[in-house]
C-alpha atoms as a PDB file:
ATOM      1  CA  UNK A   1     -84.677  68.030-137.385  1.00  0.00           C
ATOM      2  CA  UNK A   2     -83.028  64.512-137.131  1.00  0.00           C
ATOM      3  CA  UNK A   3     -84.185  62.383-133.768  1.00  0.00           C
ATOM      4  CA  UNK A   4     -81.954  59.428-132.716  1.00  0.00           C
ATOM      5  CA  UNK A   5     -84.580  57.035-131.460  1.00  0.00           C
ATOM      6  CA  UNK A   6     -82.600  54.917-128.628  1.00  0.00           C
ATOM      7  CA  UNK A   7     -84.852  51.926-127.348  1.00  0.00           C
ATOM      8  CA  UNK A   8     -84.141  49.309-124.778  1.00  0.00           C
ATOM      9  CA  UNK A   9     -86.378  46.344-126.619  1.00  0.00           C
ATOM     10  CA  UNK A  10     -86.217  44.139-123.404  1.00  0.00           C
ATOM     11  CA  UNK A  11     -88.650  46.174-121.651  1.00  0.00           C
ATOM     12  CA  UNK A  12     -92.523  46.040-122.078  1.00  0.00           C
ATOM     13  CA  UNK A  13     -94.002  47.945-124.878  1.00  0.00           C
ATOM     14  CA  UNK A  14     -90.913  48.800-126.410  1.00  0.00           C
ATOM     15  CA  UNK A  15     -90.848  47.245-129.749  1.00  0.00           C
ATOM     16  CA  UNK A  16     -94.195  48.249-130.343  1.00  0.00           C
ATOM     17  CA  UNK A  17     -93.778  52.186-129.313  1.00  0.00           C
ATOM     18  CA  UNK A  18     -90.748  51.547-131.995  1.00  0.00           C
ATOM     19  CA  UNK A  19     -92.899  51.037-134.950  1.00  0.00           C
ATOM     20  CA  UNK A  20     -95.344  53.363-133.672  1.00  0.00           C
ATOM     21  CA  UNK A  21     -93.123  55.768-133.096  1.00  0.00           C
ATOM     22  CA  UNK A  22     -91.310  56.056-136.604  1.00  0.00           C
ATOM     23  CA  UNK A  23     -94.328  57.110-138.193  1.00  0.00           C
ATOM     24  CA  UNK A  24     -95.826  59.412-136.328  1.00  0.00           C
ATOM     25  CA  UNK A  25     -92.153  61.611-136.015  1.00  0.00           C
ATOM     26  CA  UNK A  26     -92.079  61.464-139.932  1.00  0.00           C
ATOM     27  CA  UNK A  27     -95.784  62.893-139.899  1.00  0.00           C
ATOM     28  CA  UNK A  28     -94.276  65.286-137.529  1.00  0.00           C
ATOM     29  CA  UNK A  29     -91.859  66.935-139.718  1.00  0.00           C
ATOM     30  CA  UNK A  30     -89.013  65.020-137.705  1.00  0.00           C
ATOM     31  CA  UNK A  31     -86.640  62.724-139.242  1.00  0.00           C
ATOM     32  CA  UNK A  32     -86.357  59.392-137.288  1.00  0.00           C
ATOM     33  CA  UNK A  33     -83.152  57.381-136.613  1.00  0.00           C
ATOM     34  CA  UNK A  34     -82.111  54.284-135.336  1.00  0.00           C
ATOM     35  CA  UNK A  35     -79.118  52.188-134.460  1.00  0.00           C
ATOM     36  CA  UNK A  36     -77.754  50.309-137.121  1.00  0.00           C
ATOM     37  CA  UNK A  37     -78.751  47.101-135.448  1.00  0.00           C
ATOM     38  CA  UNK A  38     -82.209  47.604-135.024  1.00  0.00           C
ATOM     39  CA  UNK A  39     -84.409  47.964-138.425  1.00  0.00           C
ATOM     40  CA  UNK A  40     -87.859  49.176-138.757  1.00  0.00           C
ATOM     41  CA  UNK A  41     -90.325  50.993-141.464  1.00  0.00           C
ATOM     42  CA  UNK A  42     -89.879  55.075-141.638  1.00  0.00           C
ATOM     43  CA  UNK A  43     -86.086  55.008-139.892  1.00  0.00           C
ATOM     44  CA  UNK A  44     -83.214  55.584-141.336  1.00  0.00           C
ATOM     45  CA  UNK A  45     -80.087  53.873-139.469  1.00  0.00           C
ATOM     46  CA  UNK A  46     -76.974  54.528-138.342  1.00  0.00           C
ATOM     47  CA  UNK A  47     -73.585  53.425-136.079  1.00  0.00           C
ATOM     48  CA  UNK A  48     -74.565  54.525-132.711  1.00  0.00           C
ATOM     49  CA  UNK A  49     -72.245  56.871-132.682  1.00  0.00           C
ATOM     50  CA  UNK A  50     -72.690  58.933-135.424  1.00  0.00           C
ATOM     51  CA  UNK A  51     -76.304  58.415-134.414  1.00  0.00           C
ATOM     52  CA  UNK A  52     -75.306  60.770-131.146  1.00  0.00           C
ATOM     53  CA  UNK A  53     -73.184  62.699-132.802  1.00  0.00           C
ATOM     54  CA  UNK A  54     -75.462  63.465-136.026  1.00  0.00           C
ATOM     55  CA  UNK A  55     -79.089  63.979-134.629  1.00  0.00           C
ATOM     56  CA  UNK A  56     -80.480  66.858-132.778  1.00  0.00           C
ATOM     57  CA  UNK A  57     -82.417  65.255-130.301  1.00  0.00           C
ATOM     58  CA  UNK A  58     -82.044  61.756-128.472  1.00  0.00           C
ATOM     59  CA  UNK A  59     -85.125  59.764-127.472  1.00  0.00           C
ATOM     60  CA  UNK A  60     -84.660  56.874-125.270  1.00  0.00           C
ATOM     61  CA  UNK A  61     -87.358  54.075-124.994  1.00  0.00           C
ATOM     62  CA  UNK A  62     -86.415  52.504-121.593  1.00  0.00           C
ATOM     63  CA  UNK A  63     -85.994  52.746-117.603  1.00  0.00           C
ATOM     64  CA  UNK A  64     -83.768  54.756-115.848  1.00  0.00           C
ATOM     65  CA  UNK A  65     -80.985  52.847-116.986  1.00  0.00           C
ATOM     66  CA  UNK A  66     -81.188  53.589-120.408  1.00  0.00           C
ATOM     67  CA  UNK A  67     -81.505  57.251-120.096  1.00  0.00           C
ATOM     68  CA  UNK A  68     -78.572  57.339-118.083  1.00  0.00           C
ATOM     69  CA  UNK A  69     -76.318  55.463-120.355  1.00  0.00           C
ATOM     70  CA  UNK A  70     -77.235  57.815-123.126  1.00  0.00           C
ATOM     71  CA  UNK A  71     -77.265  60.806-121.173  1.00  0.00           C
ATOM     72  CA  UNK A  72     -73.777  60.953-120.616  1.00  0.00           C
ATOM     73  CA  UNK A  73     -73.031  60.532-124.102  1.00  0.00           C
ATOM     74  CA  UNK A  74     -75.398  63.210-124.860  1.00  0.00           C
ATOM     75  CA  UNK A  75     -74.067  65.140-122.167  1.00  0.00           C
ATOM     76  CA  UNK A  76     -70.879  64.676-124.343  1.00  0.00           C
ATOM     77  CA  UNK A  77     -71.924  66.110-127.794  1.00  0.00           C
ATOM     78  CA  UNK A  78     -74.251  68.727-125.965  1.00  0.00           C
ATOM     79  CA  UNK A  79     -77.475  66.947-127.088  1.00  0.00           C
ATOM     80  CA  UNK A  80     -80.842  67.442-125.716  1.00  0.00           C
ATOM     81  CA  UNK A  81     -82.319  64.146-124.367  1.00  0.00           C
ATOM     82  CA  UNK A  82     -86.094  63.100-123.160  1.00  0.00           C
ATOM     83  CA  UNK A  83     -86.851  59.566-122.264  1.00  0.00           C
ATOM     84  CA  UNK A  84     -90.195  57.724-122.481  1.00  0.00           C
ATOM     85  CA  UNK A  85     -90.576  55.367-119.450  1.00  0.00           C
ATOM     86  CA  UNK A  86     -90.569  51.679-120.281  1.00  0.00           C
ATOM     87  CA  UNK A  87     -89.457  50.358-117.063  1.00  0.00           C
ATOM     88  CA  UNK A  88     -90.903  50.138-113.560  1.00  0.00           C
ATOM     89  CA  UNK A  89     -90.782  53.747-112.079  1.00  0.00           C
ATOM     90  CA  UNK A  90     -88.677  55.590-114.900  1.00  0.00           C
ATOM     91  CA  UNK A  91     -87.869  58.969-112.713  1.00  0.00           C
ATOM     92  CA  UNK A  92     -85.986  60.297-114.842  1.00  0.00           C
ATOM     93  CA  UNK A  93     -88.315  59.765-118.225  1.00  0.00           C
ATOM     94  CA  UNK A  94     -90.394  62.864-118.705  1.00  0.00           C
ATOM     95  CA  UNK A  95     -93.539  60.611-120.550  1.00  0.00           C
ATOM     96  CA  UNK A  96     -94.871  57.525-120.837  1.00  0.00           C
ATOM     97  CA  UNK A  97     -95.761  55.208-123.483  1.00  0.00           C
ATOM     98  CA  UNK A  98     -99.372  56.430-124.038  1.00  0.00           C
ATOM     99  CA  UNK A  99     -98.048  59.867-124.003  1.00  0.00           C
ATOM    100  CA  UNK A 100     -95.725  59.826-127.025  1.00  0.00           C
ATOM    101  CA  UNK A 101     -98.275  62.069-129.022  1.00  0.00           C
ATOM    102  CA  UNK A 102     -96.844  65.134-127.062  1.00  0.00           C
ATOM    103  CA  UNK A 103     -93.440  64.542-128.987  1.00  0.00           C
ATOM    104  CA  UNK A 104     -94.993  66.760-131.561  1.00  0.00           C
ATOM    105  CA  UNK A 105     -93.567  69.607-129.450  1.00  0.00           C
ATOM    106  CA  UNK A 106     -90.293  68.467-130.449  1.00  0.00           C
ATOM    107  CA  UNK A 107     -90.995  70.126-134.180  1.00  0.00           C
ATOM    108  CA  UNK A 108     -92.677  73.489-132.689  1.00  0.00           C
ATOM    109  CA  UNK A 109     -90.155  74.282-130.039  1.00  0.00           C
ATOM    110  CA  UNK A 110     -92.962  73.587-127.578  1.00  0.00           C
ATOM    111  CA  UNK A 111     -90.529  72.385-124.401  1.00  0.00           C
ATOM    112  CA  UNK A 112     -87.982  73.517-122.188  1.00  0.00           C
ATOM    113  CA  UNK A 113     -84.587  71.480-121.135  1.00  0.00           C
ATOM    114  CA  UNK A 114     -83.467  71.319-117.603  1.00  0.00           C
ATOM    115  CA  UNK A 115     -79.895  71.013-117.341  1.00  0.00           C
ATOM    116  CA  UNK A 116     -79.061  68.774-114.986  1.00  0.00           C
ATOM    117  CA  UNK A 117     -75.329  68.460-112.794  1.00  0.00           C
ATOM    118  CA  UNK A 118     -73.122  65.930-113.456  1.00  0.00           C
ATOM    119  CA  UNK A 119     -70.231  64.561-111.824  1.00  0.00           C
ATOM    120  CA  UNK A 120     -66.841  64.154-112.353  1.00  0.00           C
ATOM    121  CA  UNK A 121     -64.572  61.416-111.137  1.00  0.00           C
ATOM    122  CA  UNK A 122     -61.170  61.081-110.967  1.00  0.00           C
ATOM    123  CA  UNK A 123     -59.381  57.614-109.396  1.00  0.00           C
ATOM    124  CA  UNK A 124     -55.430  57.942-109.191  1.00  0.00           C
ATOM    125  CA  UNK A 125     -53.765  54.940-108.167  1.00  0.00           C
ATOM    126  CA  UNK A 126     -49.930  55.243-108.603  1.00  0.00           C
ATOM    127  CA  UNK A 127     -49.375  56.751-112.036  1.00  0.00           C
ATOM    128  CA  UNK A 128     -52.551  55.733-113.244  1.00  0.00           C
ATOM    129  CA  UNK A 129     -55.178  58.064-114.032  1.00  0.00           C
ATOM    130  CA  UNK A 130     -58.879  57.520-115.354  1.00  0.00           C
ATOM    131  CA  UNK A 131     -61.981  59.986-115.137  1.00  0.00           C
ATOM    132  CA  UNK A 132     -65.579  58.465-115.422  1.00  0.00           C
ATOM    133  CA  UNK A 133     -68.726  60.697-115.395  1.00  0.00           C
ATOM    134  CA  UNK A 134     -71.805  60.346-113.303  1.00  0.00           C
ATOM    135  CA  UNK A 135     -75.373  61.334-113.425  1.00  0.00           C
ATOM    136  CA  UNK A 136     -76.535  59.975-110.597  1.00  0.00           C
ATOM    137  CA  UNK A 137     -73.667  58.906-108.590  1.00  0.00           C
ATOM    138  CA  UNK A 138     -70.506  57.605-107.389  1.00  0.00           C
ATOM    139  CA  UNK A 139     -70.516  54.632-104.793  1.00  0.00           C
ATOM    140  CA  UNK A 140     -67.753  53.396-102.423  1.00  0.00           C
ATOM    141  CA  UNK A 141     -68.610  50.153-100.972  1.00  0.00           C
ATOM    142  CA  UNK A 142     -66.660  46.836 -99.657  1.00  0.00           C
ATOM    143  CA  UNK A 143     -67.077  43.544-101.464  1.00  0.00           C
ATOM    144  CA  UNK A 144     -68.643  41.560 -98.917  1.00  0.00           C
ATOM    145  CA  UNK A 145     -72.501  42.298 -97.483  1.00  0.00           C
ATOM    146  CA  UNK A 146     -72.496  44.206 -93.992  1.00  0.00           C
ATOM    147  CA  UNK A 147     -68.376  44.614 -94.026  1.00  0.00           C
ATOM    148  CA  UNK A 148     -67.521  47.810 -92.333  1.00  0.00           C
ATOM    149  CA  UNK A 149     -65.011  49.897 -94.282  1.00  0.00           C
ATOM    150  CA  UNK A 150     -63.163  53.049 -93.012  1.00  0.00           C
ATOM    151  CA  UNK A 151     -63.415  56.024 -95.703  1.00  0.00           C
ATOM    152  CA  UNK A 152     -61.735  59.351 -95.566  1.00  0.00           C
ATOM    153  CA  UNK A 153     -63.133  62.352 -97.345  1.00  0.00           C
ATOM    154  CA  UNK A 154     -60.999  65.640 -97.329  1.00  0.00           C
ATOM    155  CA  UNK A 155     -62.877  68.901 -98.257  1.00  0.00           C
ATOM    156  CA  UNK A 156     -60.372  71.924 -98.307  1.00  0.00           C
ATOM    157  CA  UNK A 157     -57.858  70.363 -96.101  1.00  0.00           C
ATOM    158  CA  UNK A 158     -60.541  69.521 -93.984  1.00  0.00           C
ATOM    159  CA  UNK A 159     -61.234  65.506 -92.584  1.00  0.00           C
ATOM    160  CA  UNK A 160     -64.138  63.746 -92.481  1.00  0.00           C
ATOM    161  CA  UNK A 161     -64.056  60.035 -91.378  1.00  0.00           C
ATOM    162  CA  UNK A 162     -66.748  57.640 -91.764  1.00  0.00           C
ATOM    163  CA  UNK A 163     -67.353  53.747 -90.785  1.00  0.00           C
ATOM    164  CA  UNK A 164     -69.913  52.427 -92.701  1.00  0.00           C
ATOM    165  CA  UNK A 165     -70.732  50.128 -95.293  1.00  0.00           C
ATOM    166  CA  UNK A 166     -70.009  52.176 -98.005  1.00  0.00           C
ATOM    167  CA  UNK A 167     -70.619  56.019 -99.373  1.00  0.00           C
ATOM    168  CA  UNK A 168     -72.849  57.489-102.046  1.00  0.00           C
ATOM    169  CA  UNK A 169     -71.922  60.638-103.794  1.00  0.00           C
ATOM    170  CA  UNK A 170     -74.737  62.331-105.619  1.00  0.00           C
ATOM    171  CA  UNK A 171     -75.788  64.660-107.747  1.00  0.00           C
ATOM    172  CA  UNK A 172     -79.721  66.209-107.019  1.00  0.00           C
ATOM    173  CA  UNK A 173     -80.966  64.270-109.830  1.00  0.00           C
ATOM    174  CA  UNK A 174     -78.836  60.933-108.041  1.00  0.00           C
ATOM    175  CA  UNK A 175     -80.842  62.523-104.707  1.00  0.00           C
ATOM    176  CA  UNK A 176     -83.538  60.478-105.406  1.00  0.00           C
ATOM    177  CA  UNK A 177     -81.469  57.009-106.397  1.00  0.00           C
ATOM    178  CA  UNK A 178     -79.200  54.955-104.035  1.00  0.00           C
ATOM    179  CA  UNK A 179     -78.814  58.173-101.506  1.00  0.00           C
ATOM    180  CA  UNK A 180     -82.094  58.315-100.969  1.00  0.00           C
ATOM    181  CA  UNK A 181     -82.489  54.627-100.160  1.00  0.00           C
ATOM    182  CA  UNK A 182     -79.622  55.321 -97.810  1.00  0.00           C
ATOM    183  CA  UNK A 183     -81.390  57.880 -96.217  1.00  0.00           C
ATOM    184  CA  UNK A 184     -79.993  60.787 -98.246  1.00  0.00           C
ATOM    185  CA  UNK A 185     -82.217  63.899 -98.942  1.00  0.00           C
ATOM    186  CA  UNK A 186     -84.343  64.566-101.565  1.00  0.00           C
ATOM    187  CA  UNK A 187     -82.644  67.827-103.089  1.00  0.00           C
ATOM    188  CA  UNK A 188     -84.299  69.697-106.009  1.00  0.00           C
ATOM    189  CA  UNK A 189     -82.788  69.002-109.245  1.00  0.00           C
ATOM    190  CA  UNK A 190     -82.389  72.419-110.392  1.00  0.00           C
ATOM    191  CA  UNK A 191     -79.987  72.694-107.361  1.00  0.00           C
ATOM    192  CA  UNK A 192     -76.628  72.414-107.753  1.00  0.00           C
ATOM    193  CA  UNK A 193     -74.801  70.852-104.386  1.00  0.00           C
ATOM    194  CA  UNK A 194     -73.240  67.352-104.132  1.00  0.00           C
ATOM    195  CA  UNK A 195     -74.415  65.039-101.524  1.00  0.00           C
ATOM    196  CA  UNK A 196     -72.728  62.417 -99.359  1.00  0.00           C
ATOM    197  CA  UNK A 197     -74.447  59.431 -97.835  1.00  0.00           C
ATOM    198  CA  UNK A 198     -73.166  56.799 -95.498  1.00  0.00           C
ATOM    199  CA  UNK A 199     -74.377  53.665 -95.764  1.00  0.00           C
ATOM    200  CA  UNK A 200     -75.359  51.904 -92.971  1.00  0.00           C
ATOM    201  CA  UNK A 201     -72.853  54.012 -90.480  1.00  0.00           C
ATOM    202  CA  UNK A 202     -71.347  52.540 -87.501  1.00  0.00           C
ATOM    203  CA  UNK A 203     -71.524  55.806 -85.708  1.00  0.00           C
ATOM    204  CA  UNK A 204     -75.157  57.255 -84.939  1.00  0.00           C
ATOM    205  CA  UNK A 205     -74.241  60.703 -85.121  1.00  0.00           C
ATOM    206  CA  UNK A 206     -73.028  60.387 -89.160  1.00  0.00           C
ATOM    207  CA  UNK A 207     -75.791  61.739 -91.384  1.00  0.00           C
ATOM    208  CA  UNK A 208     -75.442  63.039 -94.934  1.00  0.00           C
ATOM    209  CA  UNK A 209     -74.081  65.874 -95.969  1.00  0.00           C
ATOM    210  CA  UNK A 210     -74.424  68.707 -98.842  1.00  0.00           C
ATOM    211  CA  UNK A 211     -71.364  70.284-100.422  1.00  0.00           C
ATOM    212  CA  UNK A 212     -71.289  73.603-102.508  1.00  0.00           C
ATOM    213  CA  UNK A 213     -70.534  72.650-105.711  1.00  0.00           C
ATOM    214  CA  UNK A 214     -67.466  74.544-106.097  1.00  0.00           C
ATOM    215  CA  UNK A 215     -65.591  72.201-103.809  1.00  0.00           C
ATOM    216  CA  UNK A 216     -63.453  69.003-104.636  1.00  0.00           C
ATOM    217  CA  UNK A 217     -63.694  66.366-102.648  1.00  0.00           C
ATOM    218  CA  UNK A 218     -60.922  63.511-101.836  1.00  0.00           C
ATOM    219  CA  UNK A 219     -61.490  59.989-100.639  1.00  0.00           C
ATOM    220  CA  UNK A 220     -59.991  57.288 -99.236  1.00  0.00           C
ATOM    221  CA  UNK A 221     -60.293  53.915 -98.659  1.00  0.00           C
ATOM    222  CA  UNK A 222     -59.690  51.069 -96.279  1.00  0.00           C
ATOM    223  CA  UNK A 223     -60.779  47.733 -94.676  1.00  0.00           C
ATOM    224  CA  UNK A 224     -58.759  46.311 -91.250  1.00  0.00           C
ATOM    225  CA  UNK A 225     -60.102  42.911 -92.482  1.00  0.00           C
ATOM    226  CA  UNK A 226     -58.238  44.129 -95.757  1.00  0.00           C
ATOM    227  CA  UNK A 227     -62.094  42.948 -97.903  1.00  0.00           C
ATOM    228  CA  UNK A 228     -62.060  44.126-101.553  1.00  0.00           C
ATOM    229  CA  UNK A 229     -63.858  47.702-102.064  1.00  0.00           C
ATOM    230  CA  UNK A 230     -65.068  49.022-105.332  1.00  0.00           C
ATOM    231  CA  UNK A 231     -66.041  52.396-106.874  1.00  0.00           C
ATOM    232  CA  UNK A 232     -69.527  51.770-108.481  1.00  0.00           C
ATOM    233  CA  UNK A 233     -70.431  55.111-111.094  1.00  0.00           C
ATOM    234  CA  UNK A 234     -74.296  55.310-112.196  1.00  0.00           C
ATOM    235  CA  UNK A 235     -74.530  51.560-111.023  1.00  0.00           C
ATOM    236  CA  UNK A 236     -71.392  50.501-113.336  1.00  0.00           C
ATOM    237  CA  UNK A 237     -68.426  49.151-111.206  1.00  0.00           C
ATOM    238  CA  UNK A 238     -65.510  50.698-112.586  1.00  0.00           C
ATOM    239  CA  UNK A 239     -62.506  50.674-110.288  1.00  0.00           C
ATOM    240  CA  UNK A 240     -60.998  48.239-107.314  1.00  0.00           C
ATOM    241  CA  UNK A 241     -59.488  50.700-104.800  1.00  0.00           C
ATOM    242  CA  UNK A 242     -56.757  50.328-102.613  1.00  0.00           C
ATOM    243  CA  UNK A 243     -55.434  52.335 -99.750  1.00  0.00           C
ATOM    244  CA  UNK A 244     -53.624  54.066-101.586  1.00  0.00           C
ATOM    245  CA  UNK A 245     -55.634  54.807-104.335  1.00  0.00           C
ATOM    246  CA  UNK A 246     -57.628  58.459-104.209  1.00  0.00           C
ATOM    247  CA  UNK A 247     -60.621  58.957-105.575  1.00  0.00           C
ATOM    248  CA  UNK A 248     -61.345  62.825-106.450  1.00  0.00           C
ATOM    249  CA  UNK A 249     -64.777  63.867-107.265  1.00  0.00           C
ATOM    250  CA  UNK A 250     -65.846  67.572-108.669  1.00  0.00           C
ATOM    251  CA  UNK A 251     -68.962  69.054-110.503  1.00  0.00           C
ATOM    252  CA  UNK A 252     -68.002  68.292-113.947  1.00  0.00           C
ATOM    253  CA  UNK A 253     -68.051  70.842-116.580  1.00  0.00           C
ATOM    254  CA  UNK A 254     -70.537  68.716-118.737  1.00  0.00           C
ATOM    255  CA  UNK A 255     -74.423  68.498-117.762  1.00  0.00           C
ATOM    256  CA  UNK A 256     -77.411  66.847-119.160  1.00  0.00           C
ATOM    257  CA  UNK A 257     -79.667  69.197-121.105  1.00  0.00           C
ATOM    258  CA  UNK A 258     -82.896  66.900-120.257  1.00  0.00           C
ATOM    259  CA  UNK A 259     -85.841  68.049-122.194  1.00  0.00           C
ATOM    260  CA  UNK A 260     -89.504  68.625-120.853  1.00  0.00           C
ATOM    261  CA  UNK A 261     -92.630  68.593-122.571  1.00  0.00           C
ATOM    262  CA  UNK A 262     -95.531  67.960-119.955  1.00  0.00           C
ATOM    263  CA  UNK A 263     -96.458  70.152-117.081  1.00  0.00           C
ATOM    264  CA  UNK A 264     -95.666  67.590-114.350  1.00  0.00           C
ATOM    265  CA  UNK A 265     -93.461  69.265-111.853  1.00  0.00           C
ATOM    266  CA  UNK A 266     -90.434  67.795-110.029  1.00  0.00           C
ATOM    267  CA  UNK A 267     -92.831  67.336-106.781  1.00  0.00           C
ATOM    268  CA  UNK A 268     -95.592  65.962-108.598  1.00  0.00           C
ATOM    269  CA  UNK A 269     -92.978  63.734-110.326  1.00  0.00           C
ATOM    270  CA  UNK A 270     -92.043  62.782-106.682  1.00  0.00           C
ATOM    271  CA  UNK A 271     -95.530  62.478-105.578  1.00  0.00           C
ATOM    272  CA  UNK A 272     -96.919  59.771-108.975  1.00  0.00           C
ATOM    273  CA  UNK A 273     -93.493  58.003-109.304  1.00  0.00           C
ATOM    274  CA  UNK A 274     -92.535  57.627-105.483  1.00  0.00           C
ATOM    275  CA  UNK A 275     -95.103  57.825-102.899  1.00  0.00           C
ATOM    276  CA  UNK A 276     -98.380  56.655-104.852  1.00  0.00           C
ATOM    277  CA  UNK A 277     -95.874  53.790-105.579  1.00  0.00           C
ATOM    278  CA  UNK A 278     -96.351  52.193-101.827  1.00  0.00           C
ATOM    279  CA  UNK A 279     -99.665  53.577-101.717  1.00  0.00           C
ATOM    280  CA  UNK A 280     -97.876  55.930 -98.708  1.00  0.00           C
ATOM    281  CA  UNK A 281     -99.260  59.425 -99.872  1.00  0.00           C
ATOM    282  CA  UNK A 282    -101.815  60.039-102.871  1.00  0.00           C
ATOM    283  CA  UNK A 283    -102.948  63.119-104.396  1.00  0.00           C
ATOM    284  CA  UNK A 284    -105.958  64.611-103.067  1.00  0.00           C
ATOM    285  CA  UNK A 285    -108.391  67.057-104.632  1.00  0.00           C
ATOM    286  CA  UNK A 286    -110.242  67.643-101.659  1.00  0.00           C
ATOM    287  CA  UNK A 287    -109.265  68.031 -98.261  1.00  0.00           C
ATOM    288  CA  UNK A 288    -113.318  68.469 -96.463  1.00  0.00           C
ATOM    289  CA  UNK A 289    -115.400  66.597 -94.935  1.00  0.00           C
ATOM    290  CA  UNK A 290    -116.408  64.431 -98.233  1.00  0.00           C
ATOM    291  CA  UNK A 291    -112.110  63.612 -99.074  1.00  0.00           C
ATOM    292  CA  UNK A 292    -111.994  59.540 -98.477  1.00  0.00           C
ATOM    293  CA  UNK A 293    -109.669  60.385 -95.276  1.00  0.00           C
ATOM    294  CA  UNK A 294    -112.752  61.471 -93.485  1.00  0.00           C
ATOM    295  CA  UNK A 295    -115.003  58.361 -94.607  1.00  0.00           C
END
């Protein structure tokens, strides 16, 4: 079994977990790679993208971030991918550092993979067409801070007109990104559905909304004050949009096959990574009289 070890070595602990790392997969039975530009004892290396391409599994070393970038390209070659969190809440990593020893599953067959929706995104502007892929999600906003744009989104024939700041489209897993801080739902990842957010909505009655996955939605976009807008995809901006510019999003044939290897579930994921984080809700062993609510 060949690994593509994928590290981020600006965040804490990474460079270390590196060298640790290549060792104890080679004492594993598990042949360790890394990128060409990166050298270390008991790796081989490799362009990064043969280093895809080539190895069974992908490990990322990171936040967030870095498992999404390498997702999708997973996602491409239909490559299982687990991360091991480096950064500050690292959802989407299914270990952390001082947990690496349960890689060792990786050589028994000890783990399942979740696969995980993706989206697909389509911008036509005149006869230009380009199609970007999102894990989390795709984001219409305006250029300026607290400029009100007018979007259009057209679900079987159907209109839907929103004044906001901007829109999130998400997938479940993006559920608990940008939406959520929007005040999007927190949907199940095993779920598929896609979600849209406003941002900051001029009218009180607009609230999110969840879409069956088997429809395709259009958008369009507008300012009266004619501001720039921008389609943002997992955080990257990728497209200026004009009025007459459509922006098509779909479930996308491609998904993330992310791999588990611990027993945390997706709401006790929610429960250490989110609300312990403000100290809002904590896990509680015992609910009687002797639980520290009661003293």
């Amino acid at each position: 079994m060949k690994a593509a070890v994928l590290p981020n070595l600006d965040k804490r602990g990474s460079k270390e977990l590196v060298e640790k790392l290549g060792f104890f997969l080679k004492n594993c039975g598990i042949e360790p790679y890394l990128p060409d530009s990166i050298h270390c004892p008991y790796y081989e290396c490799l362009p990064e993208d043969r280093l895809i391409s080539e190895s069974d599994i992908i490990i990322t070393i990171g936040g967030d971030g870095t498992i999404i970038r390498y997702a999708k390209r997973a996602a491409e070659c239909e490559k299982p991918i687990i991360g091991i969190n480096a950064g500050r809440i690292g959802y989407l990593a299914n270990i952390e550092q001082d947990e690496y020893p349960l890689l060792k599953k990786l050589a028994t067959g000890d783990y399942t993979i979740e696969n995980r929706m993706m989206l697909e995104v389509e911008v036509k502007d005149g006869g230009n067409l380009n199609t970007y892929y999102a894990v989390n999600d795709a984001v219409i906003t305006g250029g300026f801070i607290s400029r009100i744009i007018d979007i259009k989104a057209v679900v079987e024939g159907d209109e839907i007109s929103y004044r906001a700041d901007g829109l999130v489209i998400a997938t479940p897993t993006g559920s608990t990104a940008y939406s959520m801080s929007a005040g999007g739902p927190i949907i199940d990842p095993k779920m598929d559905c896609i979600c849209i957010t406003p941002i900051c909505s001029f009218a009180l009655a607009s609230k999110p909304i969840i879409i069956s996955p088997d429809k395709e939605i259009v958008f369009k976009a507008g300012s009266r004050k004619k501001i720039d807008i921008f389609l943002t995809v997992d955080g990257k901006r990728t497209a200026n949009i004009k009025p007459s510019t459509e922006i098509i999003i779909r479930k996308s044939k491609r998904f993330v096959k992310l791999i588990r290897i611990n027993e945390r579930s997706f709401y006790k994921t929610l429960s250490v990574k989110f609300f312990d984080q403000g100290g809002v809700i904590r896990e509680r062993k015992s609910f009687g009289k002797n639980s520290p609510d009661n003293k």
